[in-house]
N, C-alpha and C. Protein backbone atom coordinates (compact mmCIF):
# COMPACT_ATOMS: atom_id res chain seq x y z
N UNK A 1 -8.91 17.42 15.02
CA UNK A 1 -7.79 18.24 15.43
C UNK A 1 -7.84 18.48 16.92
N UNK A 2 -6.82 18.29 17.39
CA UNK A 2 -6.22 18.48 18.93
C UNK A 2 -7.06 20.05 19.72
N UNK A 3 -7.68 20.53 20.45
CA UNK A 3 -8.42 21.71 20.94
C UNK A 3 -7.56 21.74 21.86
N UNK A 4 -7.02 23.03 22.22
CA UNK A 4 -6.70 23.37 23.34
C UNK A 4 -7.52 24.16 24.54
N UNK A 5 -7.04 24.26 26.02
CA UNK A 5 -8.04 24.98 26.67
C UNK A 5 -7.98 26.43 26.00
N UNK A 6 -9.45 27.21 26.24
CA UNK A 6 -9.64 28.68 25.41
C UNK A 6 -9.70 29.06 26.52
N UNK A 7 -8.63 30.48 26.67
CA UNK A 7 -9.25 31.50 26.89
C UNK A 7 -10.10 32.54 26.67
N UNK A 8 -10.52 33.32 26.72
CA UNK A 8 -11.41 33.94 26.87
C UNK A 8 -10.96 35.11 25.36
N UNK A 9 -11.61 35.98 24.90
CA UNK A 9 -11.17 36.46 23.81
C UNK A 9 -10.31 37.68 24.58
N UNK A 10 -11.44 38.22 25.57
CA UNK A 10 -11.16 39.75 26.01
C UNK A 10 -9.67 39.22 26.62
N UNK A 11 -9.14 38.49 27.29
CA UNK A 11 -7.93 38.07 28.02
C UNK A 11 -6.97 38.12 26.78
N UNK A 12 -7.03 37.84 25.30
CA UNK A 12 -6.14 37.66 24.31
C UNK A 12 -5.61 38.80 23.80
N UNK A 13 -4.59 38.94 23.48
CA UNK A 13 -3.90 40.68 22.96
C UNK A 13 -4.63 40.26 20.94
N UNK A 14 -4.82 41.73 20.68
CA UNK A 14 -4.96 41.76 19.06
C UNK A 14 -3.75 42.03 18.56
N UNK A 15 -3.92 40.94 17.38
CA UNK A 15 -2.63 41.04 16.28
C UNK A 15 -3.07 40.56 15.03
N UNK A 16 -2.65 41.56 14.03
CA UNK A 16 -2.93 41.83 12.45
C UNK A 16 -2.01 40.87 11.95
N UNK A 17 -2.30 39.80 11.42
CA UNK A 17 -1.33 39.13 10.39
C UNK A 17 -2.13 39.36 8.80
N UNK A 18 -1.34 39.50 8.06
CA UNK A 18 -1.96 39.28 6.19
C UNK A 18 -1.82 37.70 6.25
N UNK A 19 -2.92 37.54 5.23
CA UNK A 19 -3.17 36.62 4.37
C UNK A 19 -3.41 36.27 3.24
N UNK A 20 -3.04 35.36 2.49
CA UNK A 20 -3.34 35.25 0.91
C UNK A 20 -5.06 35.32 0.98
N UNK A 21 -5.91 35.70 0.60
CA UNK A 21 -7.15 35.50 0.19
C UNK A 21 -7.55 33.79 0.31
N UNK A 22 -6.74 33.32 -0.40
CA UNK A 22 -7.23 32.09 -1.03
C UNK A 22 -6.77 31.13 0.06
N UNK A 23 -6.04 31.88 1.24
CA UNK A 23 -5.83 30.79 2.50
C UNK A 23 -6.60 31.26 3.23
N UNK A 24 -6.93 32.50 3.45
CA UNK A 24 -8.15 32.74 4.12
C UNK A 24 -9.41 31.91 4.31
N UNK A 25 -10.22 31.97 2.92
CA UNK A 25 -10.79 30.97 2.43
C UNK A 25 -10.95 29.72 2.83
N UNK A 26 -9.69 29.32 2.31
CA UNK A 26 -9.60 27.46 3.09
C UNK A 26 -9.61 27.34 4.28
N UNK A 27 -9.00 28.38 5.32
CA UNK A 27 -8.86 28.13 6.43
C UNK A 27 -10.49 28.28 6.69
N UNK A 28 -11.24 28.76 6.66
CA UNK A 28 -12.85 29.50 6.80
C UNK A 28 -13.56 28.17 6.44
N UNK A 29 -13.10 27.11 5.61
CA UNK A 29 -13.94 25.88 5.24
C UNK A 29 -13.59 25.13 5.42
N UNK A 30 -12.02 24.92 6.14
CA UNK A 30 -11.96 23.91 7.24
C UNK A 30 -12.08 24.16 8.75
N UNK A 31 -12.33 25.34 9.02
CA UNK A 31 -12.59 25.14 10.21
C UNK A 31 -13.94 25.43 10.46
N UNK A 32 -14.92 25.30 10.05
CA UNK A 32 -16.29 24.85 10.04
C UNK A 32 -17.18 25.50 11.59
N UNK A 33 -18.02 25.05 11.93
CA UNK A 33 -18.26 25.86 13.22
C UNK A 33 -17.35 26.34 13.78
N UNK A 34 -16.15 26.23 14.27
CA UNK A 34 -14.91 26.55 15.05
C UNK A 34 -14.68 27.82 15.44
N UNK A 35 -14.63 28.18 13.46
CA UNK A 35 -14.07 29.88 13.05
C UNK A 35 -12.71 29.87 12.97
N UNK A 36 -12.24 30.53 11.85
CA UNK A 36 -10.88 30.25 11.20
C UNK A 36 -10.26 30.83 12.00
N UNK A 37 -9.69 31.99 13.25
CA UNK A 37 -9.62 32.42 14.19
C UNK A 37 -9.04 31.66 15.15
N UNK A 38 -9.99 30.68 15.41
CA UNK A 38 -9.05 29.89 16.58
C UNK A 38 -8.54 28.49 15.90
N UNK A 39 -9.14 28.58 14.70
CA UNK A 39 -8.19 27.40 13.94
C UNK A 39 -6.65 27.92 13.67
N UNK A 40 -6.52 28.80 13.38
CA UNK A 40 -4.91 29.79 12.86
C UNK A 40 -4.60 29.57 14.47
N UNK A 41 -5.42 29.84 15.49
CA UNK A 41 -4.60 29.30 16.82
C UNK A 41 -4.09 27.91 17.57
N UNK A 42 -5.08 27.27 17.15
CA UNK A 42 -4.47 25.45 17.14
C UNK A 42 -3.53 25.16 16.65
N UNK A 43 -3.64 25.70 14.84
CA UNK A 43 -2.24 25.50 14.55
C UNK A 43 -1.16 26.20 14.66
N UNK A 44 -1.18 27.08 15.68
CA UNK A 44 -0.01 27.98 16.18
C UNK A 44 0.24 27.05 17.24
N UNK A 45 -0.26 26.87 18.14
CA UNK A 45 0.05 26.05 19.02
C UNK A 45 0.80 25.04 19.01
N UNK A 46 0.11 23.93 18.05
CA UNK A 46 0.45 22.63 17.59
C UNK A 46 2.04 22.89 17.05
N UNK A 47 2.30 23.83 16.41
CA UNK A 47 3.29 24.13 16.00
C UNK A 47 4.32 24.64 16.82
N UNK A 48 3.94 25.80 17.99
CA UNK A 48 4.72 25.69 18.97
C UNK A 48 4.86 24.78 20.20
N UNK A 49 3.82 23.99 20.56
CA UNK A 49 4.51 22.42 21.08
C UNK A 49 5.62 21.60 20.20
N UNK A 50 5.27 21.68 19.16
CA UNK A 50 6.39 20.71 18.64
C UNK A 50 7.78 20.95 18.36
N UNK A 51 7.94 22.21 18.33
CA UNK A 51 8.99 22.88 18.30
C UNK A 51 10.01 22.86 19.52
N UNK A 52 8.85 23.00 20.34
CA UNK A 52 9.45 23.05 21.94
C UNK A 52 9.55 21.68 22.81
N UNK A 53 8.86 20.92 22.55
CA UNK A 53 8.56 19.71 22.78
C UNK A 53 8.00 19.25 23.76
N UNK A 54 6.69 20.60 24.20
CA UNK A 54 6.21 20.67 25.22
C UNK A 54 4.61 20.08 25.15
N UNK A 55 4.53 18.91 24.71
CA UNK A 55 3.30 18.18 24.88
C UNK A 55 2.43 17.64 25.68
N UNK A 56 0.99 18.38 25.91
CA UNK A 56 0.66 17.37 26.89
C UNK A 56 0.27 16.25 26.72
N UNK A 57 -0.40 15.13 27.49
CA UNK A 57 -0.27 13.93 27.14
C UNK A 57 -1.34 13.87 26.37
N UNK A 58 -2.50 15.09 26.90
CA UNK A 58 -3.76 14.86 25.58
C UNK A 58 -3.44 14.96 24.46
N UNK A 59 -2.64 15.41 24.52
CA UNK A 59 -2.06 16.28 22.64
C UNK A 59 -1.39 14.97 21.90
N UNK A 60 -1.07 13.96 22.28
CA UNK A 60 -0.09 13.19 21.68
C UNK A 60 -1.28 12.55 20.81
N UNK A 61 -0.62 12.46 19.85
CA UNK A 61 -1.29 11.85 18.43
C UNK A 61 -1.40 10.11 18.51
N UNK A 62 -2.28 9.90 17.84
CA UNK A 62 -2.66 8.51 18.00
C UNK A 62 -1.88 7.81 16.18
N UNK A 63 -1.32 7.33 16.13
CA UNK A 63 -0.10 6.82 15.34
C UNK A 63 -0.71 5.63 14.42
N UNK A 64 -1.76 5.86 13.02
CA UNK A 64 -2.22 4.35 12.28
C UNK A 64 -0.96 3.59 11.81
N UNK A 65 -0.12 4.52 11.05
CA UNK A 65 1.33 3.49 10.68
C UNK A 65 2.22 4.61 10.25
N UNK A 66 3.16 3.85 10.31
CA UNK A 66 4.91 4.68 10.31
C UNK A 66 5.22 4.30 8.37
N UNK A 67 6.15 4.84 8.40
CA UNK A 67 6.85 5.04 7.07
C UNK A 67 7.80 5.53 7.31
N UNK A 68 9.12 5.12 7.04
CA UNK A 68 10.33 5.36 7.03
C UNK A 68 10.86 6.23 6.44
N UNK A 69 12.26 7.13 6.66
CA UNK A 69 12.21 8.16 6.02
C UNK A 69 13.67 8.75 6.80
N UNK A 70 14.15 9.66 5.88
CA UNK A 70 15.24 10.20 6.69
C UNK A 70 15.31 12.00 7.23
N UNK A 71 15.60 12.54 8.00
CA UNK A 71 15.51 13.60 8.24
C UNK A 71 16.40 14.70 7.55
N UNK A 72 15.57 15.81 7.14
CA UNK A 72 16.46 16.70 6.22
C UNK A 72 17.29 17.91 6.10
N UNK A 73 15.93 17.71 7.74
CA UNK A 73 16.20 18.95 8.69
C UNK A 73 16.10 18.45 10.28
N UNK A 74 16.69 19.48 11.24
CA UNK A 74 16.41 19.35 12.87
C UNK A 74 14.93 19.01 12.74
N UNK A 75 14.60 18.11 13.47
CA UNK A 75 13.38 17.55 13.89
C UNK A 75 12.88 17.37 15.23
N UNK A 76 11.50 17.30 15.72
CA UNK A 76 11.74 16.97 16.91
C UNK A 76 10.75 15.49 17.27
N UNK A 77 11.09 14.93 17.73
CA UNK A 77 9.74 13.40 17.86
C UNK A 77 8.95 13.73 18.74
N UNK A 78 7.52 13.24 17.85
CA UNK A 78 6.10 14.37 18.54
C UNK A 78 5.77 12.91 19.50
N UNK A 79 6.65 11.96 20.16
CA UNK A 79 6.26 11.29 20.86
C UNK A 79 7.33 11.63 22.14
N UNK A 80 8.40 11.73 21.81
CA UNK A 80 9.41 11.37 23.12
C UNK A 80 10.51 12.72 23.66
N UNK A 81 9.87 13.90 22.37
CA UNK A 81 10.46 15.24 22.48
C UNK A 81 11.93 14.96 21.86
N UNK A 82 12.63 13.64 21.67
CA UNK A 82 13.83 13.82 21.37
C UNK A 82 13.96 14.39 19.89
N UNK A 83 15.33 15.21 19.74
CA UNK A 83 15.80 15.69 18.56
C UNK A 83 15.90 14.35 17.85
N UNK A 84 16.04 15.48 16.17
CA UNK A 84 16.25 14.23 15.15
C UNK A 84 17.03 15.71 14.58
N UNK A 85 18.46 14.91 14.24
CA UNK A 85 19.18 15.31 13.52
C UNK A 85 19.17 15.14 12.05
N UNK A 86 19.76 16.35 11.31
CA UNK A 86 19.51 16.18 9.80
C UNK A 86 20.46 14.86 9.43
N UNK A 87 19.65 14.10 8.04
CA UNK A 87 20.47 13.18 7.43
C UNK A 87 20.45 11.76 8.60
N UNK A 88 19.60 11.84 10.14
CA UNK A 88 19.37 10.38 10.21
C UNK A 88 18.31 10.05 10.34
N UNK A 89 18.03 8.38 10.36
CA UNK A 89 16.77 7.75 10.22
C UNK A 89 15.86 8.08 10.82
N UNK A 90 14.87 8.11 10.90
CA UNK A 90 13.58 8.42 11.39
C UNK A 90 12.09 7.61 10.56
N UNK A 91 11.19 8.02 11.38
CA UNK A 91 9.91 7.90 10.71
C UNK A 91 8.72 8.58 10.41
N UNK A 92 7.84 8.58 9.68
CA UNK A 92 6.47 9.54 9.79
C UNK A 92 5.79 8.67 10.18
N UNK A 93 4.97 9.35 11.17
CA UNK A 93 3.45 8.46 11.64
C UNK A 93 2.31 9.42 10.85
N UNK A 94 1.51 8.58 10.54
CA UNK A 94 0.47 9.18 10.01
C UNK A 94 -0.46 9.11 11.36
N UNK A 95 -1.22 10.04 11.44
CA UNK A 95 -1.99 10.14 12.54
C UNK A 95 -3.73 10.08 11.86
N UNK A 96 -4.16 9.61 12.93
CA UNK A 96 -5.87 9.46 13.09
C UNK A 96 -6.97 10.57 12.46
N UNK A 97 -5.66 11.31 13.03
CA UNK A 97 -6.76 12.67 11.73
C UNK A 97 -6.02 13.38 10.59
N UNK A 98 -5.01 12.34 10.22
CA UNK A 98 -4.97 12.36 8.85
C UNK A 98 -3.47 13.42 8.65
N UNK A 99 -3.18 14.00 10.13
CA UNK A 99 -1.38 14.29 9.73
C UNK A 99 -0.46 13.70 9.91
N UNK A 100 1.06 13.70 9.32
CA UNK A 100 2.26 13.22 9.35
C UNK A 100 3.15 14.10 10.34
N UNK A 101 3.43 12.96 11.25
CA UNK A 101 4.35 13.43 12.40
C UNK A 101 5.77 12.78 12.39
N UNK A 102 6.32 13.88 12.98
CA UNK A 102 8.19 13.15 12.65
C UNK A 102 7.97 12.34 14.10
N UNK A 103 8.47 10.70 13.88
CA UNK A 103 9.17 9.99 14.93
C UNK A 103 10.72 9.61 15.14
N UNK A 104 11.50 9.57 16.21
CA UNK A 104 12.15 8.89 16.54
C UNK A 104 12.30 7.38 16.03
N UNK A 105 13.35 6.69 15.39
CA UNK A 105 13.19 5.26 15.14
C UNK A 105 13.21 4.82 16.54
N UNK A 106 13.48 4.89 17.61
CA UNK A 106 13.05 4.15 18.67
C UNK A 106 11.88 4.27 19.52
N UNK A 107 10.51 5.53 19.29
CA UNK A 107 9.95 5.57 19.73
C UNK A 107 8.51 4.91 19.98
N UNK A 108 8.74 4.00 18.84
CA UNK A 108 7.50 3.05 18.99
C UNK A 108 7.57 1.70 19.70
N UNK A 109 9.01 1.44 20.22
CA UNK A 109 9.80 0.21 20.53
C UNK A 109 9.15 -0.33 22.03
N UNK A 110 8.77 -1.10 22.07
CA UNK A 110 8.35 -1.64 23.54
C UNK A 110 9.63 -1.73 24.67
N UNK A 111 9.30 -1.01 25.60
CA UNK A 111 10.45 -0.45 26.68
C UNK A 111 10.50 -1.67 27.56
């Protein structure tokens, strides 16, 4: 999974979110030395880059193969930031560590 730079804890504001128990849990045994803590923050992150489409170039996912697919919802391509509108073509890349990312059908295309 993608690490971002850490700040420091004391620099971070506290905030109470609930959790199911049983995601607690999982999150606690996948994030392994880490600490589920700043794992719930990677994937905040990861989630607000993609949203925004503000990637840095470390962050870009390394792509084993695509699978075709259509969009169902606003999307955004975790390669080229462009929108994907609901109802057109697109693709999933499966990535290197094992997640599915929405592509652009033209973003794998040699320029």
């Amino acid at each position: 999974m993608h690490t971002l730079t850490r700040t420091a804890t004391t620099d971070m504001e506290v905030t109470s979110i609930r959790l199911e128990r049983e995601l607690k849990e999982k999150l606690k045994e996948l994030s392994g030395n880490q600490g589920y803590q700043a794992l719930i923050r990677d994937i905040l992150w990861q989630y607000v880059q993609q949203k925004s489409g503000d990637y840095p170039l470390q962050a870009l996912p390394k792509i084993r193969v695509t699978i075709p697919a259509t969009a169902r919802q606003e999307e955004r391509c975790m390669l080229t930031g462009k929108i994907i509108q609901p109802n057109e073509p697109m693709l999933l890349g499966l990535t290197t560590t094992g997640g599915m990312v929405p592509l652009s059908t033209s973003s794998l295309q040699d320029g």
